[in-house]
C-alpha atoms as a PDB file:
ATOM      1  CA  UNK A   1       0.000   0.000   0.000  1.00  0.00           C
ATOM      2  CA  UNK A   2       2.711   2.195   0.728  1.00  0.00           C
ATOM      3  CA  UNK A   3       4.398   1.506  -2.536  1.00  0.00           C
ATOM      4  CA  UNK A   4       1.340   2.450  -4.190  1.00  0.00           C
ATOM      5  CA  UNK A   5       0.752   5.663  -2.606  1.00  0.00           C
ATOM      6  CA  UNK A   6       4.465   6.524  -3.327  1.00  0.00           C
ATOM      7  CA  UNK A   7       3.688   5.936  -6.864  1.00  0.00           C
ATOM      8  CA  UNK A   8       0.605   7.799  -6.891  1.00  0.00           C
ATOM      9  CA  UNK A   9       2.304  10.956  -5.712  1.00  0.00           C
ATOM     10  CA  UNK A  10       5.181  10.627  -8.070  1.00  0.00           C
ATOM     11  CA  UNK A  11       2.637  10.742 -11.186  1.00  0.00           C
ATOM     12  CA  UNK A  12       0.818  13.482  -9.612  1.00  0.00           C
ATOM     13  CA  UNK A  13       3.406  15.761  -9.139  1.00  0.00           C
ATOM     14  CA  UNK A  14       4.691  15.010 -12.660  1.00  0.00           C
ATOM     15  CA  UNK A  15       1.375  15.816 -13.818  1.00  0.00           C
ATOM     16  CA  UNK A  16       0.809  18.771 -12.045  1.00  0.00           C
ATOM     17  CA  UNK A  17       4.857  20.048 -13.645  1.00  0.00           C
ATOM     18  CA  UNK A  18       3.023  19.660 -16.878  1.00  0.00           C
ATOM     19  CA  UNK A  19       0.202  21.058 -16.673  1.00  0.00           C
ATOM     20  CA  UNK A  20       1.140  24.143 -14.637  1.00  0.00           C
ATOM     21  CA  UNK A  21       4.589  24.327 -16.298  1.00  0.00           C
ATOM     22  CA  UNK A  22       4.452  23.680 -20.192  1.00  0.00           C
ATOM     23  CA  UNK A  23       1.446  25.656 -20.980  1.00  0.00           C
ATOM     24  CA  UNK A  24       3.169  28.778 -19.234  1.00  0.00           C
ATOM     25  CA  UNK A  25       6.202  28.135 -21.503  1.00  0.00           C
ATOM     26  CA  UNK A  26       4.545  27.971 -24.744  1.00  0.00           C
ATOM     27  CA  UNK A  27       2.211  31.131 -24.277  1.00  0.00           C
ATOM     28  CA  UNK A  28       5.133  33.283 -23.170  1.00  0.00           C
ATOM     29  CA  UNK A  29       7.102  31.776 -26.288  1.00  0.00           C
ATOM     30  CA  UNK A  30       4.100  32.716 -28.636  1.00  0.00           C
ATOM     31  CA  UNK A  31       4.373  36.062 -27.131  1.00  0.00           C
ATOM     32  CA  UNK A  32       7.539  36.741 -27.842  1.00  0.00           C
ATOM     33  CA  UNK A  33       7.306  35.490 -31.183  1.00  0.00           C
ATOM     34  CA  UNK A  34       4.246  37.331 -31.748  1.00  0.00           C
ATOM     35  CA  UNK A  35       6.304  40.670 -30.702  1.00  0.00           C
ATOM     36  CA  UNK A  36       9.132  39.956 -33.202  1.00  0.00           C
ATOM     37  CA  UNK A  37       7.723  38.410 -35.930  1.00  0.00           C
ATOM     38  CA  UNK A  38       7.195  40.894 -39.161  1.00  0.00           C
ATOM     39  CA  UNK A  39       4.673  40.768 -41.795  1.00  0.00           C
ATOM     40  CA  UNK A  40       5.538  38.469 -44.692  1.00  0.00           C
ATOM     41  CA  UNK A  41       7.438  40.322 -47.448  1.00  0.00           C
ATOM     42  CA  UNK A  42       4.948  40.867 -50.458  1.00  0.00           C
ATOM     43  CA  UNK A  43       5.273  39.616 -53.839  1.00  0.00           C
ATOM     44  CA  UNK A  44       6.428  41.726 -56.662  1.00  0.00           C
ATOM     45  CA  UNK A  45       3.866  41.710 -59.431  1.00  0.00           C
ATOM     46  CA  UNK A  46       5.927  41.348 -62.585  1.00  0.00           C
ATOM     47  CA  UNK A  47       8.478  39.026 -62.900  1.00  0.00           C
ATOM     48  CA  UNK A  48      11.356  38.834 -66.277  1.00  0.00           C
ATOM     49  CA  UNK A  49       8.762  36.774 -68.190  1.00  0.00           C
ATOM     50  CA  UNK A  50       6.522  39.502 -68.504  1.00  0.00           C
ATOM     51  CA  UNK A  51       8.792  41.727 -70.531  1.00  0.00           C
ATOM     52  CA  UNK A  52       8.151  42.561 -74.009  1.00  0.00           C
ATOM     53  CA  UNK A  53      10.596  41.846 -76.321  1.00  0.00           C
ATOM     54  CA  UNK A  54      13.630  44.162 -75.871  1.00  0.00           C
ATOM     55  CA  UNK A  55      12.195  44.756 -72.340  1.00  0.00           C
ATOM     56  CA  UNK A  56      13.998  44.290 -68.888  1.00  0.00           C
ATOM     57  CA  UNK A  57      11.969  43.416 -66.208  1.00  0.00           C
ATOM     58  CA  UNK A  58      14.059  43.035 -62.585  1.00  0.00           C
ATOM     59  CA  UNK A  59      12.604  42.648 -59.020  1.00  0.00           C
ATOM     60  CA  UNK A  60       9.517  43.884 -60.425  1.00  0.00           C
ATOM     61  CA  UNK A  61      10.441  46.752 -62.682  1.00  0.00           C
ATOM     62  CA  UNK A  62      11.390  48.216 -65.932  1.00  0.00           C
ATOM     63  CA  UNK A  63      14.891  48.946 -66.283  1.00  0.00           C
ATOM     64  CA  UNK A  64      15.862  51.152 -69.199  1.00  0.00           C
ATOM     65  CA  UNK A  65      18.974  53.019 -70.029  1.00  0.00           C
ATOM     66  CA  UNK A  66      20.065  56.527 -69.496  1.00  0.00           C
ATOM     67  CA  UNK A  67      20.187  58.339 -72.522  1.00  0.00           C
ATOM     68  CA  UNK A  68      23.084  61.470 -72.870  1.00  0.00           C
ATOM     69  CA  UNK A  69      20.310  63.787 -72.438  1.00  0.00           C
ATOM     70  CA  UNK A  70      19.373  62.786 -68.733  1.00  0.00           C
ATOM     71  CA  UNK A  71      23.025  62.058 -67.852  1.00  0.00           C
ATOM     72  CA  UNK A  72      23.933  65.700 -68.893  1.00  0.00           C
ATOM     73  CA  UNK A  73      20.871  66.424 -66.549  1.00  0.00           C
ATOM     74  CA  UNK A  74      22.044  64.723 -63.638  1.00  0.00           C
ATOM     75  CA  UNK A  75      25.219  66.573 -64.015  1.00  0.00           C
ATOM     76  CA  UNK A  76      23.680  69.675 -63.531  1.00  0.00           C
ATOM     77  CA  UNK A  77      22.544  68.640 -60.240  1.00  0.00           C
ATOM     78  CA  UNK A  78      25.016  66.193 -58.581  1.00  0.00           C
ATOM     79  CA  UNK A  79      28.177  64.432 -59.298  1.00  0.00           C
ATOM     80  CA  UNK A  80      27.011  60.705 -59.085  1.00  0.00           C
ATOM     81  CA  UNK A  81      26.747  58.288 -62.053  1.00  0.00           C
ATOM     82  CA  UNK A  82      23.602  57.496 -63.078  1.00  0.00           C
ATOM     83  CA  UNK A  83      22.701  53.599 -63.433  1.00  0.00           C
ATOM     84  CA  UNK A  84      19.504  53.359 -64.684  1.00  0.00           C
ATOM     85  CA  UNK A  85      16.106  54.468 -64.521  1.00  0.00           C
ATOM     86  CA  UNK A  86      13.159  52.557 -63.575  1.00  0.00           C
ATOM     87  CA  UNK A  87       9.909  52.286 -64.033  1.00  0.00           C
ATOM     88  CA  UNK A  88       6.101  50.524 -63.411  1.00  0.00           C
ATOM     89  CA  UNK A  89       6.391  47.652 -66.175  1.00  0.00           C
ATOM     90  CA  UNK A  90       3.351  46.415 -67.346  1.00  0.00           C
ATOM     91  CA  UNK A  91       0.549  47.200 -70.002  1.00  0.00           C
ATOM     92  CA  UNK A  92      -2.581  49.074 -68.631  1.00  0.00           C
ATOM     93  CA  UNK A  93      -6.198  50.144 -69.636  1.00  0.00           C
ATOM     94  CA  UNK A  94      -7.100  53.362 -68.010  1.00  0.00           C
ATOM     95  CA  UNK A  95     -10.096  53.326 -65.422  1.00  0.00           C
ATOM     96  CA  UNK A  96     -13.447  54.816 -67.227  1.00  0.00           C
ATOM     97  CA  UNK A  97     -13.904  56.570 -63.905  1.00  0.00           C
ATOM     98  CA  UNK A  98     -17.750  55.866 -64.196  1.00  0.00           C
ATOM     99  CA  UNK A  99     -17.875  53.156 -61.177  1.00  0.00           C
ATOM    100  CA  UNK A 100     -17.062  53.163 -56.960  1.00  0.00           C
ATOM    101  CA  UNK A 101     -14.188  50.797 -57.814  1.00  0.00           C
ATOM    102  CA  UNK A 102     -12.574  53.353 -60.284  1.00  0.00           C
ATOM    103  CA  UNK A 103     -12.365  55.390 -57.456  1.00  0.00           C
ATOM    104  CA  UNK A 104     -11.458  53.340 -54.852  1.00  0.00           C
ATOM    105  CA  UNK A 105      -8.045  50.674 -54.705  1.00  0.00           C
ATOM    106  CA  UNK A 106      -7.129  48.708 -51.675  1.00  0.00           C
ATOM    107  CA  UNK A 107      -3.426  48.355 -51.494  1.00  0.00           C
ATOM    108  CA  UNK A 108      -3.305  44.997 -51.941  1.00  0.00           C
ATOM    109  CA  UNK A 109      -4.660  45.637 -55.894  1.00  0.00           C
ATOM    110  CA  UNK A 110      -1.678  47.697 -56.720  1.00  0.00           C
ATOM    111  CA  UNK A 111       1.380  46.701 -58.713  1.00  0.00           C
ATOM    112  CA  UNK A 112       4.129  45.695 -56.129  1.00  0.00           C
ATOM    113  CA  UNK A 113       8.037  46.574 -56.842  1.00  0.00           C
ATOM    114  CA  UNK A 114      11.061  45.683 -55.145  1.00  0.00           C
ATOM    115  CA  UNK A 115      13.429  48.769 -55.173  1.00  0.00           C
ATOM    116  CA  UNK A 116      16.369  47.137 -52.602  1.00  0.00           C
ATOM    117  CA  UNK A 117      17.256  44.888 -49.732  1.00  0.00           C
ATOM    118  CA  UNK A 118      13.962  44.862 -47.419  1.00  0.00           C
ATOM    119  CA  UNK A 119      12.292  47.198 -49.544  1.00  0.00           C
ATOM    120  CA  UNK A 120       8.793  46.785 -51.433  1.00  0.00           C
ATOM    121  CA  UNK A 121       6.188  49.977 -52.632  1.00  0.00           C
ATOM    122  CA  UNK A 122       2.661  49.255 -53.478  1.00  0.00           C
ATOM    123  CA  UNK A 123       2.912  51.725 -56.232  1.00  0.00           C
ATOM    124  CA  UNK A 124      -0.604  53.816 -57.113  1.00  0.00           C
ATOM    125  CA  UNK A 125       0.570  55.125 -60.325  1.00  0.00           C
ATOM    126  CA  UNK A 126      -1.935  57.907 -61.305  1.00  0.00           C
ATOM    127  CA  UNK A 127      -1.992  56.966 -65.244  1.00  0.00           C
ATOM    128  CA  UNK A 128      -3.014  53.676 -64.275  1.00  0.00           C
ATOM    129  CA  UNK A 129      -6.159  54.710 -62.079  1.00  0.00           C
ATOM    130  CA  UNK A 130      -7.214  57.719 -62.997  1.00  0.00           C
ATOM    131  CA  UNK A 131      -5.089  60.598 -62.111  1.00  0.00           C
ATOM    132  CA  UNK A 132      -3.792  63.648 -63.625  1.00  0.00           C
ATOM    133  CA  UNK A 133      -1.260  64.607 -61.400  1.00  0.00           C
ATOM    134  CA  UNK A 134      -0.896  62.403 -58.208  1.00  0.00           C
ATOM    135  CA  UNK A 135       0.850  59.294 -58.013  1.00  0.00           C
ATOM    136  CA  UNK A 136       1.466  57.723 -54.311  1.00  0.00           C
ATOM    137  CA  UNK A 137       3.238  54.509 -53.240  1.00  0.00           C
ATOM    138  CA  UNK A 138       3.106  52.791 -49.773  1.00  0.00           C
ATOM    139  CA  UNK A 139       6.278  51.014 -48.725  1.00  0.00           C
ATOM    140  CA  UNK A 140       7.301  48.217 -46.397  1.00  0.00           C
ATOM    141  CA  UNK A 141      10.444  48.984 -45.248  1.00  0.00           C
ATOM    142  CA  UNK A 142      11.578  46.086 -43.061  1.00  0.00           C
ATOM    143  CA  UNK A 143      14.300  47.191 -40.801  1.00  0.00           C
ATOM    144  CA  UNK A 144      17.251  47.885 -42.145  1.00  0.00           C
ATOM    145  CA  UNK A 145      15.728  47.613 -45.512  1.00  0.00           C
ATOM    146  CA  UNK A 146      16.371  50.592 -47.718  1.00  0.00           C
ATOM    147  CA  UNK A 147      16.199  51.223 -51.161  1.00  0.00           C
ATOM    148  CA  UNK A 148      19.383  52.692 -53.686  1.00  0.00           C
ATOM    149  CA  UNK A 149      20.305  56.336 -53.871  1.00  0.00           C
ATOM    150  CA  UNK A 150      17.547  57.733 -56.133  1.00  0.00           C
ATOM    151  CA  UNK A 151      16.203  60.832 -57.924  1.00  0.00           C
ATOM    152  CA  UNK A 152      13.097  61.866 -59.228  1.00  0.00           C
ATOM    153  CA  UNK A 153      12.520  64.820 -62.094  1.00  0.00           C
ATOM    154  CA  UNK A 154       9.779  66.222 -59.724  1.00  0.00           C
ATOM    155  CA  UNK A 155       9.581  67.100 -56.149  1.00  0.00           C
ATOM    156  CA  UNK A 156       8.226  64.049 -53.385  1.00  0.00           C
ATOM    157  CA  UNK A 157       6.870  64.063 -50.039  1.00  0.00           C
ATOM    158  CA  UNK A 158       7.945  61.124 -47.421  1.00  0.00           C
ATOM    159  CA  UNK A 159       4.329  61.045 -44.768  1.00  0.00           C
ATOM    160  CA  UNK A 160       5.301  58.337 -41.765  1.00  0.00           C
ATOM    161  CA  UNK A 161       3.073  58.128 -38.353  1.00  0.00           C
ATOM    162  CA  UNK A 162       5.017  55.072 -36.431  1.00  0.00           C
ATOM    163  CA  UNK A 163       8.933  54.743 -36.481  1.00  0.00           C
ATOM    164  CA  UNK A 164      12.308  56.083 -36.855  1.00  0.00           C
ATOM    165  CA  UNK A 165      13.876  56.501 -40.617  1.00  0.00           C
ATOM    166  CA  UNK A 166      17.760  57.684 -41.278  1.00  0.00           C
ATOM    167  CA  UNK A 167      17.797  59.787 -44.401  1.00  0.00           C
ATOM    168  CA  UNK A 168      20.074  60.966 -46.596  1.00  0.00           C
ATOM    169  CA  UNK A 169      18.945  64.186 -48.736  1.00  0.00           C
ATOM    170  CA  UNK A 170      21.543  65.413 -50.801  1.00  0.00           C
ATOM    171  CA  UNK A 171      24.571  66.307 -48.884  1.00  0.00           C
ATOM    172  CA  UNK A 172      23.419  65.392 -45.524  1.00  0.00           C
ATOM    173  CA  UNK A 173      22.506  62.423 -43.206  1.00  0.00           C
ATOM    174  CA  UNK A 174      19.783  62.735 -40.527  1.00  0.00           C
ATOM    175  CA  UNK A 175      17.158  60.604 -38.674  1.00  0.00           C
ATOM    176  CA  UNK A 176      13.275  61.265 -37.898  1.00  0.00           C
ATOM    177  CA  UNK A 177      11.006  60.016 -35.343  1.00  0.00           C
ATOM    178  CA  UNK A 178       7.277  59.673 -36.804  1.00  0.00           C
ATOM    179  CA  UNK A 179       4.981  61.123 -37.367  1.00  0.00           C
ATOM    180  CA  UNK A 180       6.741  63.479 -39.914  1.00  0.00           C
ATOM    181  CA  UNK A 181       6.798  64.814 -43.053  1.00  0.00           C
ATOM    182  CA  UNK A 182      10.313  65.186 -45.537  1.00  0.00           C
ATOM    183  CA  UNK A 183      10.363  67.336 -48.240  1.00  0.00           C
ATOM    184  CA  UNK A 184      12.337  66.275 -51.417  1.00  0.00           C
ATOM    185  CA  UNK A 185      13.049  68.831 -54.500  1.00  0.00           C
ATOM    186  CA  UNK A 186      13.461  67.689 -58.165  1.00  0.00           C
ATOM    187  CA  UNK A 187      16.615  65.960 -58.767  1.00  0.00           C
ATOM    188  CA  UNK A 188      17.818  65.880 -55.190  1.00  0.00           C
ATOM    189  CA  UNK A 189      19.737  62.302 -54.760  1.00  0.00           C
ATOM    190  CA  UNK A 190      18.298  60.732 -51.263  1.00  0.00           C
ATOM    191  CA  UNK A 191      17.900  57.617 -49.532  1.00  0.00           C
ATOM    192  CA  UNK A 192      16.302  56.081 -46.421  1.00  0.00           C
ATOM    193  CA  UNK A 193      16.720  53.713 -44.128  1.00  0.00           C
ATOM    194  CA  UNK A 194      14.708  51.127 -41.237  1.00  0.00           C
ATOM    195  CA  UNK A 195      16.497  51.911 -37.786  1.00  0.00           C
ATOM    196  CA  UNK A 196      13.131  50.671 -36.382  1.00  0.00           C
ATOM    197  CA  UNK A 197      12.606  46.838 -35.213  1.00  0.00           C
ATOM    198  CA  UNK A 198       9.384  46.928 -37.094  1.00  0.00           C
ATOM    199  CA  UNK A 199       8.007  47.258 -40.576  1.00  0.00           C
ATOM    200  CA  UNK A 200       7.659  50.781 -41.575  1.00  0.00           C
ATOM    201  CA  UNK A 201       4.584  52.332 -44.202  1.00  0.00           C
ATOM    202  CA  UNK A 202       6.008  55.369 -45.559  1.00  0.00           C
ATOM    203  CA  UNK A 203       3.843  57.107 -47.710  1.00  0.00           C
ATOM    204  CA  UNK A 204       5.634  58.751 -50.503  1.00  0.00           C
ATOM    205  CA  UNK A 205       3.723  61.087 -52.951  1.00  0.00           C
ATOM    206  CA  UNK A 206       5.037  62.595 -56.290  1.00  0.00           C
ATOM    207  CA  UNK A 207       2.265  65.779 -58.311  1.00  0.00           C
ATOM    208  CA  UNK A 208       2.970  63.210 -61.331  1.00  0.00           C
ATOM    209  CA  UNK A 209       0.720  60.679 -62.501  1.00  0.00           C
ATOM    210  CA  UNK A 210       4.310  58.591 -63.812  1.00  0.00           C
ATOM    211  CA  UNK A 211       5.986  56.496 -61.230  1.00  0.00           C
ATOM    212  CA  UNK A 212       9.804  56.890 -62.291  1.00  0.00           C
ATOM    213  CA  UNK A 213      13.425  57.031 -60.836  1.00  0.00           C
ATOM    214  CA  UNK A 214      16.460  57.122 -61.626  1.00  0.00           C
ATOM    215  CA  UNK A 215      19.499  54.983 -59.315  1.00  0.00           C
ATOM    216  CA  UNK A 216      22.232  56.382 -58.867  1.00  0.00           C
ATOM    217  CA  UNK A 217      26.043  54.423 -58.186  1.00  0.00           C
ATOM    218  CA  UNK A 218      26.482  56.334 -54.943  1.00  0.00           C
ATOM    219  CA  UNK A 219      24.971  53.909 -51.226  1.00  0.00           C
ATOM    220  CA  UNK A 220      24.990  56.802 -48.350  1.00  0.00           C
ATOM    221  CA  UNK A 221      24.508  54.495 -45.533  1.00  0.00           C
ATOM    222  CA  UNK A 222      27.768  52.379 -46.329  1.00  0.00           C
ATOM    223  CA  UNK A 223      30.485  53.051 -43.647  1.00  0.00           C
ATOM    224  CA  UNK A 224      28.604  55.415 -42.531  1.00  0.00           C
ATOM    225  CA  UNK A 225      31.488  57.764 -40.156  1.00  0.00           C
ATOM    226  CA  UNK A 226      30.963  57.557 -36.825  1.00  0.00           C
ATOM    227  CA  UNK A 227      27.538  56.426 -37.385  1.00  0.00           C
ATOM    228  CA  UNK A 228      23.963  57.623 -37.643  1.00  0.00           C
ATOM    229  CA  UNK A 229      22.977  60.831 -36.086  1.00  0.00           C
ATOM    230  CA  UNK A 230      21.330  59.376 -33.010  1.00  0.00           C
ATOM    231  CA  UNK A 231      18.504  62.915 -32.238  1.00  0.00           C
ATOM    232  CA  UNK A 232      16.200  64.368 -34.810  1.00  0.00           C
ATOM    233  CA  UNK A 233      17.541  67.344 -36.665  1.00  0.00           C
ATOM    234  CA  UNK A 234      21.330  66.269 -36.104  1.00  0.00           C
ATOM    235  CA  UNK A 235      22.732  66.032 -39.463  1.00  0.00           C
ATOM    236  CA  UNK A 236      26.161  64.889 -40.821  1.00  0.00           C
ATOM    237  CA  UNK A 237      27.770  65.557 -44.163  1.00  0.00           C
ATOM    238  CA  UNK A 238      28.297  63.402 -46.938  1.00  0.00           C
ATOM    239  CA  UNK A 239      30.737  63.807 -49.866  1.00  0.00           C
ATOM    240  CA  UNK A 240      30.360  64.095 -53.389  1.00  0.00           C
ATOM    241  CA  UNK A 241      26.908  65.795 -53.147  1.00  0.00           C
ATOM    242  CA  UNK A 242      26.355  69.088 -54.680  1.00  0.00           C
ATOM    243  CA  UNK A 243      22.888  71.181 -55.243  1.00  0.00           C
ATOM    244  CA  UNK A 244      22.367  73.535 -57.766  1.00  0.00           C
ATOM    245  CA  UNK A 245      19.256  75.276 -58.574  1.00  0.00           C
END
C-alpha cells in the first residue's frame, strides 16, 4: 500500500509540472514570437517573363537606359553616375472613372516593386487609375531595408506616423522620429533607411501621374562615419553631393 501511494504521488506531481509548467512556456514563447515576428514580405507583381521583347523586367520593374540627355541632366545637379532608370512595367487600360471601384483601390490591388534589400512599394501610379497629377506609393520597409540612392525629375513628399527613418537628402545624413513629413526637391539624390525593429509604411507622394526614378552608383549608408545621427535634426555631411538650382 505504501508503494502504491508513493507511486501515486510521483505521477501526480509530474502531472501537475506539466500542466502548470508547459502551458506557461509555450504562451510566453508565442508572445515573444508574436512581438518579433514581421509581416511576410509581399510579392512583386511582374516578374522577367513579362517583358516585351527588348524589355527588362528586374525585381519587379522596368529597367531602361540613361540616354546622354538625362546624364547631362544629372550633371547639372550632382556628381554621381547614373545607373539606370526605372519604371512601373506592365501594359494598362485606363479606369473609365464611371464606377465606386474606379475610385477606390485597396493596397493589396496595386502593382508591387522591389526597389532594394527589405524594400517593397505598393505603387498607385496615377496613369493607371485615374489621375492627372498624383501618383502615391506605400512602402514596407523592413528594418534595415532601404532602397538605392535615387532621384526623381519632380519634387516628393515622405508622410510616416510610427517609427524612426535615417535619411540621406543630398549632402546630408539625418534621422526622424514619426509622425513626420520630408520634403524632397526635383533631382535631389536621397535615400532612407529602417532603424526601427518593425516594418515601416512610408507614404511617398510625387504631383505626377508617372511612377519613375532614376538609381544612382552612390549607397549613403555604407560606412557610414561615426555612425547615424542618433537625435532628430542632427545632421552629418556626406561627400560628393552638390545642389544647384
Amino acid at each position: 500500500m505504501h508503494q502504491g501511494l508513493s507511486r501515486f504521488v510521483v505521477v501526480l506531481v509530474v502531472s501537475l509540472i506539466i500542466f502548470v509548467g508547459s502551458p506557461g512556456k509555450n504562451h510566453r514563447t508565442t508572445e515573444v514570437g508574436a512581438q518579433t515576428k514581421l509581416p511576410p514580405e509581399p510579392t512583386v507583381t511582374y516578374s522577367a517573363s513579362d517583358a516585351q521583347p527588348g524589355q527588362r523586367i528586374e525585381h519587379g520593374e522596368l529597367i531602361l537606359d540613361v540616354d546622354e540627355a538625362r546624364k547631362l541632366l544629372h550633371a547639372q545637379h550632382h556628381p554621381h553616375k547614373v545607373v539606370e532608370t526605372r519604371k512601373v512595367p506592365g501594359r494598362f487600360q485606363p479606369p473609365a472613372m464611371k464606377s465606386i471601384k474606379d475610385f477606390a483601390v485597396s493596397k493589396k490591388d496595386l502593382a508591387v516593386i522591389n526597389p532594394g534589400p527589405g524594400e517593397y512599394v505598393h505603387v498607385m501610379e496615377g496613369q493607371r487609375h485615374g489621375y492627372q497629377n498624383l501618383t502615391i506609393g506605400i512602402t514596407y520597409t523592413a528594418p534595415g531595408g532601404a532602397p538605392p540612392m535615387h532621384t526623381h525629375a519632380g519634387e516628393e513628399a515622405h508622410v510616416l506616423l510610427e517609427g524612426k527613418i535615417l535619411y540621406a537628402l543630398g549632402n546630408e545624413i539625418f534621422t526622424m522620429d514619426a509622425p513626420y513629413i520630408v520634403n524632397i526637391p526635383p533631382m535631389v539624390p536621397h535615400s532612407f533607411k529602417n532603424l526601427g525593429d518593425e516594418v515601416a509604411e512610408l507614404v511617398v507622394i510625387f504631383p505626377t501621374n508617372v511612377w519613375e526614378y532614376d538609381v544612382l552608383d552612390f549607397f549613403p549608408f555604407k560606412n557610414l562615419p561615426g555612425g547615424a545621427p542618433a537625435k532628430e535634426n542632427e545632421s552629418k555631411k556626406i561627400g560628393g553631393s552638390r545642389n544647384r538650382k
